[in-house]
N, C-alpha and C. Protein backbone atom coordinates (compact mmCIF):
# COMPACT_ATOMS: atom_id res chain seq x y z
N UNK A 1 75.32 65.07 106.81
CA UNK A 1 76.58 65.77 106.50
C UNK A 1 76.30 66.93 105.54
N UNK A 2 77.08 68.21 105.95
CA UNK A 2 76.78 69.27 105.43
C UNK A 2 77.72 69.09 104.12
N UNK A 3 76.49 69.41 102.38
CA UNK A 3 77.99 69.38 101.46
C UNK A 3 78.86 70.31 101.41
N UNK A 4 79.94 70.62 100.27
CA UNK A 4 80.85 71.12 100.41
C UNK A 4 80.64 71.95 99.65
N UNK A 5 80.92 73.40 99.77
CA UNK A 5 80.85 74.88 99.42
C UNK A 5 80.89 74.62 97.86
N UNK A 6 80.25 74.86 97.20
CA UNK A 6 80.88 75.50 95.50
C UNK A 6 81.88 76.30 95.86
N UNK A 7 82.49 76.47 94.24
CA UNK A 7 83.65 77.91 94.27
C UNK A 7 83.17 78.96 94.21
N UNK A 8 81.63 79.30 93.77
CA UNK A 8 80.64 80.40 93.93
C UNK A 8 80.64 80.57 95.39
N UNK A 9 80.44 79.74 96.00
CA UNK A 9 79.63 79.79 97.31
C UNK A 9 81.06 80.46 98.12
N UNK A 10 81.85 79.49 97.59
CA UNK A 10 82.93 80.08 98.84
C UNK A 10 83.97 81.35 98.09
N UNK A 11 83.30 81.94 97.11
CA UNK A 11 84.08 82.95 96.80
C UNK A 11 83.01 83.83 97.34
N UNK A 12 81.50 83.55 97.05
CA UNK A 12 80.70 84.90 97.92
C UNK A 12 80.46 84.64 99.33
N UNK A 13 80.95 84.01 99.89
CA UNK A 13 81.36 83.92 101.52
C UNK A 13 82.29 84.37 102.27
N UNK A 14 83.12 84.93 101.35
CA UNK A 14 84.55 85.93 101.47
C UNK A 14 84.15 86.88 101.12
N UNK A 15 83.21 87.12 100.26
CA UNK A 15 82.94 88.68 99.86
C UNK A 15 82.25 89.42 100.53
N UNK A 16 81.17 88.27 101.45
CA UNK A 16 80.50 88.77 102.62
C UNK A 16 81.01 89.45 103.79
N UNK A 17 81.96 88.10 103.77
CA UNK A 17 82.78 88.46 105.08
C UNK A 17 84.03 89.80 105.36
N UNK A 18 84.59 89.81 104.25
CA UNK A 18 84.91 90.80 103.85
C UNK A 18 84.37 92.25 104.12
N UNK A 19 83.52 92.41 103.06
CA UNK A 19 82.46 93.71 103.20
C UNK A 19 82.00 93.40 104.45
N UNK A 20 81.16 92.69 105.15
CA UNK A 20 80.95 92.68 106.90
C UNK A 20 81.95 93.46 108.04
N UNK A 21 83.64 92.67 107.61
CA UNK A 21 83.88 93.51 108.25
C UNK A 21 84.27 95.14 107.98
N UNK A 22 84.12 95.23 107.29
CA UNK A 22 84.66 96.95 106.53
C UNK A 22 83.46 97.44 107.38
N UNK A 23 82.27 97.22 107.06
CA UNK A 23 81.23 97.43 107.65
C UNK A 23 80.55 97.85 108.86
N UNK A 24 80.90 96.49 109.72
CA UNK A 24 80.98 96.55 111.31
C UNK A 24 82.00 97.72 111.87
N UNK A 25 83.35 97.74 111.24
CA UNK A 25 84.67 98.12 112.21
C UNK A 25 84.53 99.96 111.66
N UNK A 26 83.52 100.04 110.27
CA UNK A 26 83.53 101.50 110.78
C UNK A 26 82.29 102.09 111.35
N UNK A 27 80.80 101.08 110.95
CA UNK A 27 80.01 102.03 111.47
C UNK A 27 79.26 100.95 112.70
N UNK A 28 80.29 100.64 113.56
CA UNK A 28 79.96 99.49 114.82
C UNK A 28 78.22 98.67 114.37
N UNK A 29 78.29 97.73 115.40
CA UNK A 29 77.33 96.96 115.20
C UNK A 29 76.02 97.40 115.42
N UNK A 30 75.37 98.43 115.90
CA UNK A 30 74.10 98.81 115.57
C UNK A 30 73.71 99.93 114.29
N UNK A 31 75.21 100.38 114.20
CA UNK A 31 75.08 101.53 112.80
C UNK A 31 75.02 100.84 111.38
N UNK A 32 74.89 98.94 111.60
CA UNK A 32 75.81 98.37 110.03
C UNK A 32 74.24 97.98 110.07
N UNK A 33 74.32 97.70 108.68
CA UNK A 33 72.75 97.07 108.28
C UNK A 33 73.07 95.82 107.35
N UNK A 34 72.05 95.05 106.63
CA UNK A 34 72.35 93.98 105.68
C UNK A 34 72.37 94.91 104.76
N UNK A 35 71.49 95.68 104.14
CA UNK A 35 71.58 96.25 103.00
C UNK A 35 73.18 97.22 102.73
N UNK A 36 73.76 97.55 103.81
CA UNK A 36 75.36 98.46 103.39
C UNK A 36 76.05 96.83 102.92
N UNK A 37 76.23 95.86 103.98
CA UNK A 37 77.24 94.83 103.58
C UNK A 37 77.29 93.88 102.47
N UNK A 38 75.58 94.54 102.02
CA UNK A 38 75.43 93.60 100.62
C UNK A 38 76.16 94.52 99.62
N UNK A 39 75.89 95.77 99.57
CA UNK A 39 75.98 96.41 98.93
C UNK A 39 77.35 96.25 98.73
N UNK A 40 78.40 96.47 99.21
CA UNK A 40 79.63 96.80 100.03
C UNK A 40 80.36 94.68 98.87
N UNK A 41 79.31 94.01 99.75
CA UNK A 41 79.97 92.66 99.12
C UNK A 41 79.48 92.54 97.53
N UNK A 42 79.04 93.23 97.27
CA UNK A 42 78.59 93.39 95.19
C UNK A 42 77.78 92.17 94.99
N UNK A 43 76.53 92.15 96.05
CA UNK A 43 75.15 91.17 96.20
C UNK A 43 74.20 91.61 96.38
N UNK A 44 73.45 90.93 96.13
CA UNK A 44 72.00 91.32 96.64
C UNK A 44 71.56 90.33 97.88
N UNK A 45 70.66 91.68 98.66
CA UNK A 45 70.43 91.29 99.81
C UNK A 45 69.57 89.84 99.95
N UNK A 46 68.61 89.36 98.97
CA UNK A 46 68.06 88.03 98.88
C UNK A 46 69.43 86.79 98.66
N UNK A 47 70.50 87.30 98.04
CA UNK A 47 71.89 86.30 98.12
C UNK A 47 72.32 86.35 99.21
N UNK A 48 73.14 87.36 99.98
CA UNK A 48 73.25 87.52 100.94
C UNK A 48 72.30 86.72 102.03
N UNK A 49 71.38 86.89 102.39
CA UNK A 49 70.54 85.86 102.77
C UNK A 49 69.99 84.11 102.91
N UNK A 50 70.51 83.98 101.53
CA UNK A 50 70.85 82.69 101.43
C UNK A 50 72.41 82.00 102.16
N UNK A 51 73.43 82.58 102.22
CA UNK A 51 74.27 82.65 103.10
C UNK A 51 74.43 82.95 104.81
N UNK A 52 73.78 84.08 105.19
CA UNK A 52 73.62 83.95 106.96
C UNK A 52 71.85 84.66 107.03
N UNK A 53 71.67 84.10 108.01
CA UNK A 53 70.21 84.35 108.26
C UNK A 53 69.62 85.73 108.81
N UNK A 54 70.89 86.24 109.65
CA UNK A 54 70.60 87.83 109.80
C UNK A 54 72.05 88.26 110.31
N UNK A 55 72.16 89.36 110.53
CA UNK A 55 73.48 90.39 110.77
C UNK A 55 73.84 89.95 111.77
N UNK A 56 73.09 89.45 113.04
CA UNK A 56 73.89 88.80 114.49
C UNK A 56 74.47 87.97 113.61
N UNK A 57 73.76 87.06 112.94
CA UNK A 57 74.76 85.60 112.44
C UNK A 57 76.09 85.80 111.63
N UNK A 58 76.42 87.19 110.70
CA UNK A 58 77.46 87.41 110.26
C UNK A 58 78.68 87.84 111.02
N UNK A 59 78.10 88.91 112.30
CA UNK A 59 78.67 89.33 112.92
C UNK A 59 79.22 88.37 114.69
N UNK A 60 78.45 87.52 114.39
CA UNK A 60 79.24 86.46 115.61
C UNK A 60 80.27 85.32 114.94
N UNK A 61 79.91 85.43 113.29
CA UNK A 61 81.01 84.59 112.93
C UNK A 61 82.48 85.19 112.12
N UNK A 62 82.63 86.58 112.55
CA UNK A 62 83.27 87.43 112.40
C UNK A 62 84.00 87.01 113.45
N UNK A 63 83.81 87.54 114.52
CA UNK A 63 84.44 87.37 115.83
C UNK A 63 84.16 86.02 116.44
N UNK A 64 83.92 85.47 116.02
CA UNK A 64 84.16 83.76 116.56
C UNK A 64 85.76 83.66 116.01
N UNK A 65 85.73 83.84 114.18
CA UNK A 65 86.63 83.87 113.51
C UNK A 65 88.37 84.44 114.15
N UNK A 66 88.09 85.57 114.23
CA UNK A 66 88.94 86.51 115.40
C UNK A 66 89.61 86.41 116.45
N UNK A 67 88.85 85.25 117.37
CA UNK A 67 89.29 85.04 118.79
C UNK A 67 90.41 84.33 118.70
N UNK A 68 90.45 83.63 118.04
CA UNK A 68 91.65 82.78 118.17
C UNK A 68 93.28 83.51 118.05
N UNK A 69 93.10 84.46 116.66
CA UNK A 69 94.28 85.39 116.29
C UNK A 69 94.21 86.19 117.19
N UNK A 70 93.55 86.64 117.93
CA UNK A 70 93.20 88.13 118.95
C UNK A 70 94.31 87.38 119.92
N UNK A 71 94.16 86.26 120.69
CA UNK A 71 95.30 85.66 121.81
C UNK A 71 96.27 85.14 121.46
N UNK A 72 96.30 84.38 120.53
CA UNK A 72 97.53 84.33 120.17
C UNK A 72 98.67 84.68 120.37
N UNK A 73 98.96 85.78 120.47
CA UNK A 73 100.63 86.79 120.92
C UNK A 73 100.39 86.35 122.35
N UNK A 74 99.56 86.62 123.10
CA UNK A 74 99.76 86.30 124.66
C UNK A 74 99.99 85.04 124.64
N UNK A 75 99.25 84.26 124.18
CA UNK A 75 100.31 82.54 124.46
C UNK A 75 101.22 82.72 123.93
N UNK A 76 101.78 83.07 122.96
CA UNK A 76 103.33 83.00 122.95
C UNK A 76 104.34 83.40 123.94
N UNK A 77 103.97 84.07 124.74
CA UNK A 77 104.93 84.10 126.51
C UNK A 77 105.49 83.02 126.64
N UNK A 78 106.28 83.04 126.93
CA UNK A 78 107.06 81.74 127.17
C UNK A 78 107.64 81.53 128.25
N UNK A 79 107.19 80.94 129.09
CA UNK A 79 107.66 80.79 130.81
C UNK A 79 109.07 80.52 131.19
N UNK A 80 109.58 79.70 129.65
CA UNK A 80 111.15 79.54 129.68
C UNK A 80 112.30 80.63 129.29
N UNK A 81 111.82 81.72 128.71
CA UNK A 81 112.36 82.60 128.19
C UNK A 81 112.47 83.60 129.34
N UNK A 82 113.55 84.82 128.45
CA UNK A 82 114.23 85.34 129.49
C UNK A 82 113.03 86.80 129.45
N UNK A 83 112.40 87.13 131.23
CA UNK A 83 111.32 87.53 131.14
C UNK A 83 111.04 89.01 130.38
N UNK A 84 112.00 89.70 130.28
CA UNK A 84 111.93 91.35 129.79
C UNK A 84 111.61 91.05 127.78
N UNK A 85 112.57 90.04 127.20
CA UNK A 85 112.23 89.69 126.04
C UNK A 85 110.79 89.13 125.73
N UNK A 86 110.73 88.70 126.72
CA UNK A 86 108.96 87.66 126.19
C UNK A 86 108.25 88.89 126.25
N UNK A 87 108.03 89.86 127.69
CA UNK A 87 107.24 90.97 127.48
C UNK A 87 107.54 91.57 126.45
N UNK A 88 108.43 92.04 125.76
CA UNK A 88 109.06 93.02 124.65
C UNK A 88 108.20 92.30 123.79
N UNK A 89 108.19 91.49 123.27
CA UNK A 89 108.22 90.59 122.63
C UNK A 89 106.64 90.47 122.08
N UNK A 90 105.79 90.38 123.06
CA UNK A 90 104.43 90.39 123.02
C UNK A 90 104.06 91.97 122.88
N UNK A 91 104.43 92.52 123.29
CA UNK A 91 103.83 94.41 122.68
C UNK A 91 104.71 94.58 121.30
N UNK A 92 105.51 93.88 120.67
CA UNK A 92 106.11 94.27 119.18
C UNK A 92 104.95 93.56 118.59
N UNK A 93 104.83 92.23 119.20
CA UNK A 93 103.23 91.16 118.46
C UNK A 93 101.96 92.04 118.07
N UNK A 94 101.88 92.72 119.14
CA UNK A 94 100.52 93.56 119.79
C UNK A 94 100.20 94.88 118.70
N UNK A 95 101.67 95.34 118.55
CA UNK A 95 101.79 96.90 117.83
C UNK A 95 101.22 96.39 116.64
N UNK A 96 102.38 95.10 115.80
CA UNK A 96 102.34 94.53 115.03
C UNK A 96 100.55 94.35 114.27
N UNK A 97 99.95 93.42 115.22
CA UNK A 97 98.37 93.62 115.03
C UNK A 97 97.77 94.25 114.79
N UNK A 98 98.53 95.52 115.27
CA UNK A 98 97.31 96.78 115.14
C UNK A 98 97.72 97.41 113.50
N UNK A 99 98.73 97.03 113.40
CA UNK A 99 98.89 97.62 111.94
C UNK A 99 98.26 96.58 110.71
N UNK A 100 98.44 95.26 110.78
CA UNK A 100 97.95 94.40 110.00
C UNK A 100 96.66 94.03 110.52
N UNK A 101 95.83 94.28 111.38
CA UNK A 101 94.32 93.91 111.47
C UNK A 101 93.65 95.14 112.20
N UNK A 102 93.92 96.66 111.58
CA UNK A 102 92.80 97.70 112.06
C UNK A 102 91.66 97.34 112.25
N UNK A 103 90.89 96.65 111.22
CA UNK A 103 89.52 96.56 111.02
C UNK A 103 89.31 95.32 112.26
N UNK A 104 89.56 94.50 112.04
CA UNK A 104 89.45 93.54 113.06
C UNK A 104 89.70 94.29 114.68
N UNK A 105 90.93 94.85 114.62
CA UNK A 105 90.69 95.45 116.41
C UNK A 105 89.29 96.35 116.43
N UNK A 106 88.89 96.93 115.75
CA UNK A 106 87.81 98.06 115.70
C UNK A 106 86.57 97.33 115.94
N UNK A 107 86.27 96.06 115.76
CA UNK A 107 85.23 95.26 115.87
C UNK A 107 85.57 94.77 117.09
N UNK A 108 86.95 93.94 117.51
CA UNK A 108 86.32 93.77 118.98
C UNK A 108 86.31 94.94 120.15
N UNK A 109 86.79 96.28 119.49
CA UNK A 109 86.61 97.10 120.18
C UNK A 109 85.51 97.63 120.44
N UNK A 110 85.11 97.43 119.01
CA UNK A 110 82.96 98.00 119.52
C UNK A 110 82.09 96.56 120.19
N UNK A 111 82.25 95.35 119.93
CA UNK A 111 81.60 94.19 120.81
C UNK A 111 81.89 94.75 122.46
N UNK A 112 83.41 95.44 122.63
CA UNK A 112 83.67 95.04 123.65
C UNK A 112 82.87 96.90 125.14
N UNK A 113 82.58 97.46 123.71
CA UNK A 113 81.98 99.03 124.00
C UNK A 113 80.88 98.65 124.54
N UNK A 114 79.97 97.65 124.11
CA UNK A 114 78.64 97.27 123.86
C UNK A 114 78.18 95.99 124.91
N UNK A 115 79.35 96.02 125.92
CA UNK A 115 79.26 94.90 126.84
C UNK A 115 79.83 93.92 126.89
N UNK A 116 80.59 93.06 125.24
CA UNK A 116 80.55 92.18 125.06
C UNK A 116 79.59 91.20 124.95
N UNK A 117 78.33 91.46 124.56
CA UNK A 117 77.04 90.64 124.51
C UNK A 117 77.47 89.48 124.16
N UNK A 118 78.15 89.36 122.73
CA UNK A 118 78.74 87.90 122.33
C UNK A 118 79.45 86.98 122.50
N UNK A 119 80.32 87.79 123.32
CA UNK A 119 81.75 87.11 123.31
C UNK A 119 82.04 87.01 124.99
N UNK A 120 80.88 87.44 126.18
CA UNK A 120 81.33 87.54 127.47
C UNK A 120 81.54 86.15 127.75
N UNK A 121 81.13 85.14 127.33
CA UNK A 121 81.37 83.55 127.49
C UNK A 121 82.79 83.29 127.08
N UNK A 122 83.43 83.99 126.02
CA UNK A 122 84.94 83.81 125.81
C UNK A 122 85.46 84.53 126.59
N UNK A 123 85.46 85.52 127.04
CA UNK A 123 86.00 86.75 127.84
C UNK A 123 86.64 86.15 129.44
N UNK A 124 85.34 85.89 130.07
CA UNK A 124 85.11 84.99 131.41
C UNK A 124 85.87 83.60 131.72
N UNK A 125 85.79 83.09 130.51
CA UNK A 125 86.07 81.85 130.29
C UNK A 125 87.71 81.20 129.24
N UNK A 126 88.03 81.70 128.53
CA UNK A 126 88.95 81.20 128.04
C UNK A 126 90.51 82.25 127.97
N UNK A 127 89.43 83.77 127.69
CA UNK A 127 90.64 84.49 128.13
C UNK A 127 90.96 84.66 129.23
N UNK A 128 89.97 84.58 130.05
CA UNK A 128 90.51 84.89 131.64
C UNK A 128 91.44 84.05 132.01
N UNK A 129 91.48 83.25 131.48
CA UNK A 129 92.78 81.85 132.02
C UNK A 129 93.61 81.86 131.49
N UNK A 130 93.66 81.96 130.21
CA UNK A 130 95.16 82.98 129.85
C UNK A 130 95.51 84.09 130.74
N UNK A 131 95.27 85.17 130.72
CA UNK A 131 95.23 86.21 131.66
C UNK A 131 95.67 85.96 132.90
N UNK A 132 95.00 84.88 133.60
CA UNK A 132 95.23 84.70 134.58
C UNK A 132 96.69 84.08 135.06
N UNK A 133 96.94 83.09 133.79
CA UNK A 133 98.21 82.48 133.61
C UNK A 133 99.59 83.09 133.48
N UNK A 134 98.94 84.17 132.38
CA UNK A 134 100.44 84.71 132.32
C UNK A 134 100.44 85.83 133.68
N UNK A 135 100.05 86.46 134.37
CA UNK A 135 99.48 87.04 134.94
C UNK A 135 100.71 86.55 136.37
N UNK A 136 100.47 85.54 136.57
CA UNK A 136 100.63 84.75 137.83
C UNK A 136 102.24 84.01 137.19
N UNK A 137 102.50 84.34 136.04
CA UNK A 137 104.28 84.00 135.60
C UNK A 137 104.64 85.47 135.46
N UNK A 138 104.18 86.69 134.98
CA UNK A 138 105.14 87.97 135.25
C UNK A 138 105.24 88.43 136.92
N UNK A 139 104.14 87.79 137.98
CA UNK A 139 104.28 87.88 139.20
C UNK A 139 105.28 87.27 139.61
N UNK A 140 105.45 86.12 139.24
CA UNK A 140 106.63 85.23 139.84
C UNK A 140 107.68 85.89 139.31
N UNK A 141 107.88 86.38 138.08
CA UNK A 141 109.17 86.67 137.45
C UNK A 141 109.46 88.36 138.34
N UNK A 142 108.46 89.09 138.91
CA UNK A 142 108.75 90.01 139.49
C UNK A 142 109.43 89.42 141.26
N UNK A 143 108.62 89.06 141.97
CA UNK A 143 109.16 87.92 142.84
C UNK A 143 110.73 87.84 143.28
N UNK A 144 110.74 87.27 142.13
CA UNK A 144 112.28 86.58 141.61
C UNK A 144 113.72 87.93 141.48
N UNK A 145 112.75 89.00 141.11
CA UNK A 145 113.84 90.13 141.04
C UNK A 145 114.05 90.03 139.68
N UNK A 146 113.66 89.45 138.35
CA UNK A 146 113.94 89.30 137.44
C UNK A 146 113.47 90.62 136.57
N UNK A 147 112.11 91.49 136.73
CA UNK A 147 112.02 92.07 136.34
C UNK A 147 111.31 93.09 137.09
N UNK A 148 110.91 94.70 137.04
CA UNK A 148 110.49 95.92 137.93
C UNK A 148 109.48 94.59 138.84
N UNK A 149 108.93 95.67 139.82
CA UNK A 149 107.89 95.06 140.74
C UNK A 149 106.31 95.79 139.96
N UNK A 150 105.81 95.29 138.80
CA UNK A 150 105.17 95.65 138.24
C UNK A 150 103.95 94.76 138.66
N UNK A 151 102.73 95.55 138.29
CA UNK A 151 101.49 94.91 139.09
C UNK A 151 101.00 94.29 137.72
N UNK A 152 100.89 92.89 137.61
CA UNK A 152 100.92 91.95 136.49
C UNK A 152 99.37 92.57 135.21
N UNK A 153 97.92 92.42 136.26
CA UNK A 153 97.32 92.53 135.03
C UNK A 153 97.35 94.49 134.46
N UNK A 154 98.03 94.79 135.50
CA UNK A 154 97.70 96.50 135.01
C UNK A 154 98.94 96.20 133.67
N UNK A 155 99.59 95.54 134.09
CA UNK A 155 100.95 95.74 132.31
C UNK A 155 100.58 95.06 131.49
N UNK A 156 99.45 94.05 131.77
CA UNK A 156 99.06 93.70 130.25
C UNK A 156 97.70 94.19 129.63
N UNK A 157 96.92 95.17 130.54
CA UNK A 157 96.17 95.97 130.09
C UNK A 157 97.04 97.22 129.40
N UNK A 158 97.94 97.80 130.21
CA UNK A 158 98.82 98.74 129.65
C UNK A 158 99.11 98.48 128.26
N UNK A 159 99.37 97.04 127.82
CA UNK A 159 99.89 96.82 126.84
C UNK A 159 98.30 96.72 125.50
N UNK A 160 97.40 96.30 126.10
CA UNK A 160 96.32 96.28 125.21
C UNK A 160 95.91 97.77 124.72
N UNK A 161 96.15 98.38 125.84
CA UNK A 161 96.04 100.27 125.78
C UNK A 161 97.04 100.82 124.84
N UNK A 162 97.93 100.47 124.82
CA UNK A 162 98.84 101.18 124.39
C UNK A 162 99.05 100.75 122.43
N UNK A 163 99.24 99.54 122.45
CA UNK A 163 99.24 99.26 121.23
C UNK A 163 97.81 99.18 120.16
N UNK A 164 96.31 98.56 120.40
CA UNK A 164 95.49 98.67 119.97
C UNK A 164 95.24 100.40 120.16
N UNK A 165 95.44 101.06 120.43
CA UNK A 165 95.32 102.68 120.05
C UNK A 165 95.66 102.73 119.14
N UNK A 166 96.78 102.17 118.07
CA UNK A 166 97.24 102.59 117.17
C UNK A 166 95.98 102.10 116.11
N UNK A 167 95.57 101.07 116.17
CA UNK A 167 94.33 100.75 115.38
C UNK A 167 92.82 101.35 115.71
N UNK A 168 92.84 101.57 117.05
CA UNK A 168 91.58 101.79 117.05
C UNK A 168 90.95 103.51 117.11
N UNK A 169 92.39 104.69 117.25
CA UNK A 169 92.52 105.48 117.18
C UNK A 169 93.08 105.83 115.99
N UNK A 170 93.09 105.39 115.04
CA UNK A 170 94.27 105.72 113.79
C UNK A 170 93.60 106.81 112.99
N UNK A 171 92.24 107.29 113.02
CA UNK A 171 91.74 108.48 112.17
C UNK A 171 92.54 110.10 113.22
N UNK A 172 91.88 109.31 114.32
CA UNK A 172 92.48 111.11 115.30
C UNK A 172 94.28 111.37 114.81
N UNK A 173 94.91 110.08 115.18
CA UNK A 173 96.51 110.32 115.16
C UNK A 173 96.75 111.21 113.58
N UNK A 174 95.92 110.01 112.82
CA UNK A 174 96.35 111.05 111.22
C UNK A 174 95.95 112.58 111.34
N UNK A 175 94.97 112.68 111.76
CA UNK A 175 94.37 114.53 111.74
C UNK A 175 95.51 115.16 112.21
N UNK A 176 96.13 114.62 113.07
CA UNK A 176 97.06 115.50 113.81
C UNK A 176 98.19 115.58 113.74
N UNK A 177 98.71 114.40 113.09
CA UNK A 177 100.02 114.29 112.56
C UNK A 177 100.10 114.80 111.21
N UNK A 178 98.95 114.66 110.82
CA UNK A 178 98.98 115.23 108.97
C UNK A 178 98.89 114.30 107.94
N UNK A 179 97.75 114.53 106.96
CA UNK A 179 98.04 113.29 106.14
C UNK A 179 99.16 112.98 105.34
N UNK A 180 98.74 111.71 105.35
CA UNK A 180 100.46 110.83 104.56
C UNK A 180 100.98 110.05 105.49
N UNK A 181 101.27 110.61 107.26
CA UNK A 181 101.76 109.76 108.06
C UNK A 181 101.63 108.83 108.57
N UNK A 182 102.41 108.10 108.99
CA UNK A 182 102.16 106.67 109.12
C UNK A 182 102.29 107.01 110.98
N UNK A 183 100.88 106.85 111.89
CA UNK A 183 100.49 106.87 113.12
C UNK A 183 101.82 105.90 113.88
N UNK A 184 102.22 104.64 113.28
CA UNK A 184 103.20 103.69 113.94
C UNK A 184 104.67 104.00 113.12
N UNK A 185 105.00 104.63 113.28
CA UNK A 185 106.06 105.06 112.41
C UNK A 185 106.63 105.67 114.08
N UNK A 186 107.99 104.94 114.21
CA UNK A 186 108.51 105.19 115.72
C UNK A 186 107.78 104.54 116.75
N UNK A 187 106.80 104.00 116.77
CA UNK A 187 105.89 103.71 118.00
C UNK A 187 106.55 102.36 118.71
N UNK A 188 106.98 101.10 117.56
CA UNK A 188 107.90 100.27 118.08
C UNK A 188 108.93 100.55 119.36
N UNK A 189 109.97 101.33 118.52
CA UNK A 189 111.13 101.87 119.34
C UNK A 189 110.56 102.91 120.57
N UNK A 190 109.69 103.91 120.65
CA UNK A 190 109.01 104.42 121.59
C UNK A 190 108.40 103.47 122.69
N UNK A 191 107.70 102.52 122.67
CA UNK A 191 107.22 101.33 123.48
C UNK A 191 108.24 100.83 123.85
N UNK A 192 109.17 100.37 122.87
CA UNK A 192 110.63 99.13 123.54
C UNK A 192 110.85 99.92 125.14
N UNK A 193 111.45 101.57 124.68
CA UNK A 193 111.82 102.10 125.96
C UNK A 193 110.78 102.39 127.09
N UNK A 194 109.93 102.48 126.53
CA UNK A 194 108.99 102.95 127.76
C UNK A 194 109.06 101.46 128.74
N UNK A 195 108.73 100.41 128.40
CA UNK A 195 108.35 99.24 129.05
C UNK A 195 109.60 98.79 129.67
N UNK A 196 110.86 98.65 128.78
CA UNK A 196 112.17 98.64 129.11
C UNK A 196 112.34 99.23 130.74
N UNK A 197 111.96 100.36 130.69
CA UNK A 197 112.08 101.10 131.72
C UNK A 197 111.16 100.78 133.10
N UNK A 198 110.07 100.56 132.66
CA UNK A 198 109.11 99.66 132.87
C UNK A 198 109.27 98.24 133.80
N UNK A 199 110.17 98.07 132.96
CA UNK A 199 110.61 96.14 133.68
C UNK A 199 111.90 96.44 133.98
N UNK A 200 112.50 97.38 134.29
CA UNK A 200 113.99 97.05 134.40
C UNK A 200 113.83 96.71 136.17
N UNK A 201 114.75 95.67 136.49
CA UNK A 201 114.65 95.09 138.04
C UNK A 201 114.77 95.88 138.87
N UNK A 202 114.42 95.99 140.22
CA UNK A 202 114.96 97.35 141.47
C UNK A 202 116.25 97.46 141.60
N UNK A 203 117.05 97.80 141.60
CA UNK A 203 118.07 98.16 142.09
C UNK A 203 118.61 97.13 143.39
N UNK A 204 119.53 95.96 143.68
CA UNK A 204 119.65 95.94 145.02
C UNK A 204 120.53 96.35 145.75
């Protein structure tokens, strides 16, 4: 049995992790080194070391960490709910993310630049069946006449496109909007209608 962390241990295991990701999400995973994230976590690289054995090992338990919050909003679909709200519903989740976890989308955005080397076993395997799930309930709910005749995985890629931009693009939007602005400022209410429009049923 493994013992249990000191308050040292598990306060510089946050500091790692921490500085790791600041690290990873701006200068992706072949630009980060041990020596920036030590630096970055206010250690030295022989401490640091005593904690993970090399940078794959920090950086797969980064995004091990991740996966779980990353799906999340998509299981919340709710097969019982009324279908235009659940979609709404999951891109306010989605926007939402991108404003409270930049750094985190920016990391699985560079794993996911890079092939997914780490994570294609989750990808294949656990998200695809989500995916696949909800996938095969906005089909039925189109079907049904309940909502547009929308082609299921292109709207929930649409939706990964549309909202992780705000995180993973957020340096370009500021240049151009000007500093001070807030990139998601309107983007909510801009999305509601677009998708709105989006899912509204055919006409019969």
């Amino acid at each position: 049995m493994t013992a249990p962390r000191t308050r040292i241990q598990r306060r510089n295991h946050r500091l790692i992790m921490d500085a790791a990701l600041e690290v990873f999400s701006q200068h992706g995973y072949r630009g980060s080194t041990l020596d920036q994230i030590a630096a970055r976590a206010g250690l030295s690289k022989p401490n640091l070391l005593y904690y993970f054995e090399s940078k794959e090992a920090i950086h797969r338990e980064l995004l091990t960490d991740l996966l779980d919050t990353w799906i999340a909003p998509l299981r919340r679909i709710d097969p019982a709910g009324e279908p235009r709200a659940e979609i709404l519903a999951y891109v306010h989740r989605k926007l939402a993310m991108a404003r409270e976890y930049p750094r985190e989308s920016r990391l699985f955005a560079g794993e996911i630049l890079q092939g997914a080397p780490r994570i294609e076993g989750f990808i294949r395997g656990e998200l695809k069946t989500l995916v696949d799930e909800k996938a095969a309930l906005i089909r039925a709910w189109a079907a049904a006449g309940r909502i547009g005749a929308v082609q299921p995985y292109h709207l929930i890629f649409s939706i990964w496109a549309l909202t992780q931009h705000y995180a993973d693009f957020d340096a370009q939007m500021r240049m151009i909007l000007g500093d001070g602005q807030d990139p998601t400022e309107g983007a909510e209410a801009h999305l509601t209608r677009l998708f709105e429009r989006l899912l509204a049923p055919e006409p019969r």
